[in-house]
Protein backbone atom coordinates (compact mmCIF):
# COMPACT_ATOMS: atom_id res chain seq x y z
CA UNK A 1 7.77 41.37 -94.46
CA UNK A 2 5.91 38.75 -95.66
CA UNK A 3 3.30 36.19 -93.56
CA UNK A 4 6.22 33.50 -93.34
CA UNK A 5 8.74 35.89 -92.31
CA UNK A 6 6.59 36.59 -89.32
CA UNK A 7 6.13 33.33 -88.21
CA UNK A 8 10.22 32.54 -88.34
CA UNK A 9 10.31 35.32 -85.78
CA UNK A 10 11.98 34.53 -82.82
CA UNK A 11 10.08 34.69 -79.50
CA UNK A 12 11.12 37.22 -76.71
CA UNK A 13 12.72 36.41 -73.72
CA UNK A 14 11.44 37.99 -70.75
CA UNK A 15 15.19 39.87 -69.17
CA UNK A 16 13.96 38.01 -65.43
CA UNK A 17 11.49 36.19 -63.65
CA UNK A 18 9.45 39.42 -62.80
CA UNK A 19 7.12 38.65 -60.26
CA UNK A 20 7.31 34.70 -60.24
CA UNK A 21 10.29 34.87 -58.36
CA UNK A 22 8.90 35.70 -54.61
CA UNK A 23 6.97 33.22 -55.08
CA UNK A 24 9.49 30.62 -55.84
CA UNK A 25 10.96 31.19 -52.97
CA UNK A 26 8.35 31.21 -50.78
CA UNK A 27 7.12 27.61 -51.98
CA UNK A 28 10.75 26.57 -51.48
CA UNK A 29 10.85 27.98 -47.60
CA UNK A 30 7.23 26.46 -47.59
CA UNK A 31 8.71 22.88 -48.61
CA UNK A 32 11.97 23.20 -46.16
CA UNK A 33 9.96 24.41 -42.96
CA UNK A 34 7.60 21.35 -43.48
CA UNK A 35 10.39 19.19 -44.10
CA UNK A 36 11.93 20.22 -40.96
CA UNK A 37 8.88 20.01 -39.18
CA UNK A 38 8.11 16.34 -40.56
CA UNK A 39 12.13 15.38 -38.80
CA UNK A 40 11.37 16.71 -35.52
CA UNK A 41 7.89 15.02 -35.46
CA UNK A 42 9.66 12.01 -36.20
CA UNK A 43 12.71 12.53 -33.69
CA UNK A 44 9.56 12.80 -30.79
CA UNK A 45 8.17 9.78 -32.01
CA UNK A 46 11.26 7.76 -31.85
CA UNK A 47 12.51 9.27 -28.31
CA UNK A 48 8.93 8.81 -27.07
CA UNK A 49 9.22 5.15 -28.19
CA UNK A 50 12.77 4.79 -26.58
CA UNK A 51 11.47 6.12 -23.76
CA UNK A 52 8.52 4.23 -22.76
CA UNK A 53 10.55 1.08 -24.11
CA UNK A 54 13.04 2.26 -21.05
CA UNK A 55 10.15 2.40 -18.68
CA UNK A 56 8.63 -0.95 -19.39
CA UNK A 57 12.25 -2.59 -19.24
CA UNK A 58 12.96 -0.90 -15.83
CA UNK A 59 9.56 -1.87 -14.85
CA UNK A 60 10.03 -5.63 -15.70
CA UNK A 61 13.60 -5.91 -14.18
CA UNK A 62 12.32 -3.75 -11.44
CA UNK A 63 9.48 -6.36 -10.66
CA UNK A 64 10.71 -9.55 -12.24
CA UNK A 65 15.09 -9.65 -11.22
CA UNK A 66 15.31 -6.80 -8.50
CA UNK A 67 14.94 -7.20 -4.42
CA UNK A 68 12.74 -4.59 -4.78
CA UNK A 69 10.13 -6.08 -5.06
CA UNK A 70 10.95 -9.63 -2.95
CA UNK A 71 8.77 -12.17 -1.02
CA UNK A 72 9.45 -11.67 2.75
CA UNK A 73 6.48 -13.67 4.33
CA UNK A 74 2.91 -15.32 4.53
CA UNK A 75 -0.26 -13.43 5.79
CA UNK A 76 -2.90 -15.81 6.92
CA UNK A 77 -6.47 -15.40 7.73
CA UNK A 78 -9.48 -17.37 8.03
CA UNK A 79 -7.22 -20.79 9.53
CA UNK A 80 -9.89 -21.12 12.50
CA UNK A 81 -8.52 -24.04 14.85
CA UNK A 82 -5.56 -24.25 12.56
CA UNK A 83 -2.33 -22.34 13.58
CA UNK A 84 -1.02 -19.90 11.35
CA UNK A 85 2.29 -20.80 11.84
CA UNK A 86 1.60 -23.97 10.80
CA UNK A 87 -0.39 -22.55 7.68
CA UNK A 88 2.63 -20.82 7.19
CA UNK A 89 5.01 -23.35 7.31
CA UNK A 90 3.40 -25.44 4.69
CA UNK A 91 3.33 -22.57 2.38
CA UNK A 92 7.09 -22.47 2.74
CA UNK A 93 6.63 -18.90 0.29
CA UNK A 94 10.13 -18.46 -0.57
CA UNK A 95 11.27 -15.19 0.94
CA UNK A 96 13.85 -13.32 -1.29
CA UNK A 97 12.47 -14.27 -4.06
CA UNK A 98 10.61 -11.35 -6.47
CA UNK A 99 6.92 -11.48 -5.37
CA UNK A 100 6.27 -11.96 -9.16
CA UNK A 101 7.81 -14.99 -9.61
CA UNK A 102 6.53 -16.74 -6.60
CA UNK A 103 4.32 -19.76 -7.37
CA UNK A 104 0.73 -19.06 -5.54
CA UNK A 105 -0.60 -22.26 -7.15
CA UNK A 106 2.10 -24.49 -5.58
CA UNK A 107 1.47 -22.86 -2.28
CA UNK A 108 -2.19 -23.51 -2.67
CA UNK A 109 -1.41 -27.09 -3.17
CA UNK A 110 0.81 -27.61 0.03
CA UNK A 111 -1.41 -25.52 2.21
CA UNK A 112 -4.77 -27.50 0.90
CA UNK A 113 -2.66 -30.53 1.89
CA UNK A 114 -2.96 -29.94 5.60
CA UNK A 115 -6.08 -32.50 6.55
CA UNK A 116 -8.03 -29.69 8.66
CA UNK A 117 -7.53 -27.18 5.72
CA UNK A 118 -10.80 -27.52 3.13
CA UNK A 119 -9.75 -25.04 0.28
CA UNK A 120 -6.67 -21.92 0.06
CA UNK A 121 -7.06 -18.63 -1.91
CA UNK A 122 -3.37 -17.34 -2.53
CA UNK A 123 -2.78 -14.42 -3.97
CA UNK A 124 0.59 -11.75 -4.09
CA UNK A 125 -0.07 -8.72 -1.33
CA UNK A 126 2.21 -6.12 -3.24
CA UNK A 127 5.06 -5.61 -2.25
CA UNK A 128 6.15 -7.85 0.05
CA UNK A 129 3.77 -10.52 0.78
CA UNK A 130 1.96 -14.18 0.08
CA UNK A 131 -1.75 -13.81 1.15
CA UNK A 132 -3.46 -16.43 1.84
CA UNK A 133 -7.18 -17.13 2.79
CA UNK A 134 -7.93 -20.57 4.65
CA UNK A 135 -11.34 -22.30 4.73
CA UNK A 136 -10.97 -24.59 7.02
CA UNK A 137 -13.08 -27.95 7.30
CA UNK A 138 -16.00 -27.93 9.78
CA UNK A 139 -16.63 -31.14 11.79
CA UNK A 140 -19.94 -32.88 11.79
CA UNK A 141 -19.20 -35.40 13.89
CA UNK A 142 -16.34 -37.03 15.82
CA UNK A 143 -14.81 -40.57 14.88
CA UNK A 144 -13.85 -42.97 17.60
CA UNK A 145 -10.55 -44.87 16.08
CA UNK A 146 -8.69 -46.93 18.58
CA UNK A 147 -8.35 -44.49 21.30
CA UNK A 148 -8.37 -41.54 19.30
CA UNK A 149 -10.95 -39.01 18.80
CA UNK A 150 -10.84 -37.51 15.35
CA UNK A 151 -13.00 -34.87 13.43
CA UNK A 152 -15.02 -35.87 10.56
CA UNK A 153 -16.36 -33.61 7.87
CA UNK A 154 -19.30 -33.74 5.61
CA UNK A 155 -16.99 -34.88 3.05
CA UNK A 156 -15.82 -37.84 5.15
CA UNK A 157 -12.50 -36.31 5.46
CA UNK A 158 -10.82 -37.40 8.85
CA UNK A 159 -8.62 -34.69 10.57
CA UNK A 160 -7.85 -33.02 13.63
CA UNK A 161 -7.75 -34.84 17.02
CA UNK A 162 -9.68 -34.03 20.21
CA UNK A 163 -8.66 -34.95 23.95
CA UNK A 164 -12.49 -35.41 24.70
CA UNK A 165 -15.34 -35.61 22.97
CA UNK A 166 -16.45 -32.14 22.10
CA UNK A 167 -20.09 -31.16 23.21
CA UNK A 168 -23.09 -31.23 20.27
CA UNK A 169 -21.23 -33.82 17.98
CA UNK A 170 -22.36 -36.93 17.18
CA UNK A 171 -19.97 -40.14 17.86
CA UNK A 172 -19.21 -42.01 15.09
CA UNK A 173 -18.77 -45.90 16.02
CA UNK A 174 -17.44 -48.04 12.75
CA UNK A 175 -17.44 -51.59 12.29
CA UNK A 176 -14.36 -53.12 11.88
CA UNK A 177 -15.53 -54.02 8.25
CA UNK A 178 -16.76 -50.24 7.44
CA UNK A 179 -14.28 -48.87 4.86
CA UNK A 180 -13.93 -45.41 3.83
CA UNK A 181 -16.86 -45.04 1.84
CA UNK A 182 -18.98 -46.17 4.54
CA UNK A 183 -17.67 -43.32 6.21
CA UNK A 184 -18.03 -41.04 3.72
CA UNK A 185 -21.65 -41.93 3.71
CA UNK A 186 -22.31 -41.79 7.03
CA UNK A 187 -20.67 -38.48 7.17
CA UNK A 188 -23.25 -37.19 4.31
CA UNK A 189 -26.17 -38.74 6.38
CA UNK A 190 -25.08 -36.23 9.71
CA UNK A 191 -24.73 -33.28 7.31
CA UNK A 192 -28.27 -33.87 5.69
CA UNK A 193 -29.82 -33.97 9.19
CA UNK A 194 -31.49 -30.79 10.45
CA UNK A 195 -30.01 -28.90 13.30
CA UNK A 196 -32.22 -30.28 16.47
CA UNK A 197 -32.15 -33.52 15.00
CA UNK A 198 -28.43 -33.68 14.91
CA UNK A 199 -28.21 -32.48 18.22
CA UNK A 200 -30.80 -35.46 19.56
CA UNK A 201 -28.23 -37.36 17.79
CA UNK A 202 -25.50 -39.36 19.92
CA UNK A 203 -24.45 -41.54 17.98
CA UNK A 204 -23.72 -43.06 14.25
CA UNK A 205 -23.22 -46.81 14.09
CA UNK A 206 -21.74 -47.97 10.64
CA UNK A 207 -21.63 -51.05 9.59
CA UNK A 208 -21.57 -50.85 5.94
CA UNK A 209 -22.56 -48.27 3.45
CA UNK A 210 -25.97 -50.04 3.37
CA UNK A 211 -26.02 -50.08 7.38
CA UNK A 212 -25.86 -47.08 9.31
CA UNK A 213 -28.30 -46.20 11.46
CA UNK A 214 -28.85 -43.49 14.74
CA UNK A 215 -28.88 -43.78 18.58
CA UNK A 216 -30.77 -40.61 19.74
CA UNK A 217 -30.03 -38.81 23.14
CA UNK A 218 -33.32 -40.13 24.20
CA UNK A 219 -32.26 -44.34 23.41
CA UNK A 220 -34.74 -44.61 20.55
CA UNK A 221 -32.89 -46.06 17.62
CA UNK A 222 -33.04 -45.03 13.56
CA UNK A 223 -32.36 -47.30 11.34
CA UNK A 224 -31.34 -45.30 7.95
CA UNK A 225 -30.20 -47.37 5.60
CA UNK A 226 -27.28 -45.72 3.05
CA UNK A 227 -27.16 -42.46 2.35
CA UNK A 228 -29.39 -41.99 -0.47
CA UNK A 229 -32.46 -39.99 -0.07
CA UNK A 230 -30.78 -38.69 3.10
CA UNK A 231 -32.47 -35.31 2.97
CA UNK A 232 -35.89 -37.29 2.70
CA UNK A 233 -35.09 -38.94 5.72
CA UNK A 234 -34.32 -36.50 7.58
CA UNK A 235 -37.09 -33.90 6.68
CA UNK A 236 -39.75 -37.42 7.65
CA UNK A 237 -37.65 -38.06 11.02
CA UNK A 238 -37.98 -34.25 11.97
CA UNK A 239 -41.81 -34.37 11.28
CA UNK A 240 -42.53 -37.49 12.78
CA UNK A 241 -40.59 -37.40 16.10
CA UNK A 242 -42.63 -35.00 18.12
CA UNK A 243 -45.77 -36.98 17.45
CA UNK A 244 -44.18 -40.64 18.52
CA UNK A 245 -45.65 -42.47 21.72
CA UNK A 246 -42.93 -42.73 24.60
CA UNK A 247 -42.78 -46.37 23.91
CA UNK A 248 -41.65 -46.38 20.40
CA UNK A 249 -38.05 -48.00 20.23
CA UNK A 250 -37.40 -47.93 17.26
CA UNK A 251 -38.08 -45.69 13.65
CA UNK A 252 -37.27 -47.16 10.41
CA UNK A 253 -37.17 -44.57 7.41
CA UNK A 254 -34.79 -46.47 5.33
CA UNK A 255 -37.87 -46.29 2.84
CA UNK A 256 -38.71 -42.44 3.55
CA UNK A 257 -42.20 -43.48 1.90
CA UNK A 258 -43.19 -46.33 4.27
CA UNK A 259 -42.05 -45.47 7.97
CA UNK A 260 -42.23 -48.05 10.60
CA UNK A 261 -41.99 -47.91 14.17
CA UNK A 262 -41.19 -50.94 16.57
């Protein structure tokens, strides 16, 4: 046989796979069992999707559309003088309606509309309730208008009514031509005072917002002059009281810096 014959030779075929067959197999079952694997992993993620998508939708309906969760009153604190009912009533919280859904920040608004009420906090007291927190206003003085007594607060805000003067406030006593910014003023001049000069203090006369001036306890008279430099004034009055002959009538510290006497 020559060289060429040799190479024209055709190969052998091996009769089977011999021992590349096991492992065939094996890398098949290999390939399947993670396939299988990779569904189910899958399947879990999808129901654990479903699921929590199930929750969260119950949730919302629960809190949102359901009388769970409803409105069935007003919890007040902090009203002072005020009545809670009448807190309450201007909140008008609409019971039956899902706590969620209520509208604290109208509430706020109505209740902060009541004169004697100075600010609201409302907030939702799960499950069932509108909480709200009152600060009410604190008089300074009281305001003599026709034959009405009414509070005033440091803001100038008029509210609440008394039968009688109430002890350790000032009277207010308004011109007829004092508007409501004199008022306001002379309600800033009583809040700057200190606490034993505002209780030497008996009354406020206004005449303007240029013209307001003290009648202590005692008669003496203090003319102030507007509000500005009201806490100057009032730290120069408290100094200079004590050490005023019995005589003096009358203290001027509508210019803090040059104080006269008469």
């Amino acid at each position: 046989m020559g060289w060429r014959d040799r190479f024209r030779r055709t190969p052998r075929v091996p009769s089977s796979t011999g021992p590349d067959e096991p492992t065939v197999r094996l890398a098949r079952y290999d390939f399947a069992r993670r396939r299988h694997q990779g569904r189910r992993r899958l399947l879990r993620h999808v129901a654990l999707v479903v699921v929590v998508a199930l929750v969260v939708g119950l949730g919302a309906w629960a809190v949102l559309f359901s009388s769970l969760l409803t409105a069935r009153g007003a919890e007040v604190v902090g009203a002072g003088d005020l009545s809670p009912s009448r807190v309450e009533s201007a909140a008008d919280v609409p019971t039956g309606t899902p706590l969620a859904r209520v509208d604290v920040g109208a509430i706020r608004t109505r209740v902060e509309a009541i004169p004697g009420v100075r600010s609201a906090d409302v907030s939702r007291s799960w499950p069932h309730t509108v909480h709200i927190e009152v600060t009410p206003r604190t008089p300074v003085a009281v305001l003599e208008r026709g034959d009405t007594l009414r509070a005033l607060d440091a803001d100038g805000v008029v509210f609440g009514s008394y039968a009688k003067r109430p002890r350790g406030l000032p009277l207010v006593e308004a011109a007829a031509s004092a508007d409501d910014e004199a008022l306001v003023e002379a309600a800033g001049v009583v809040a700057s005072l200190p606490e034993d000069v505002a209780a030497r203090t008996a009354t406020v006369e206004v005449g303007s917002v240029d013209e307001i001036s003290l009648v202590l306890t005692s008669g003496r008279r203090v003319v102030w002059g507007s509000a500005e430099q009201s806490a100057t004034k009032a730290d120069v009055l408290a100094v200079v009281l004590p050490k005023l002959p019995k005589d003096v009538e009358e203290i001027d510290v509508s210019v803090p810096g040059r104080l006269t006497t008469r």
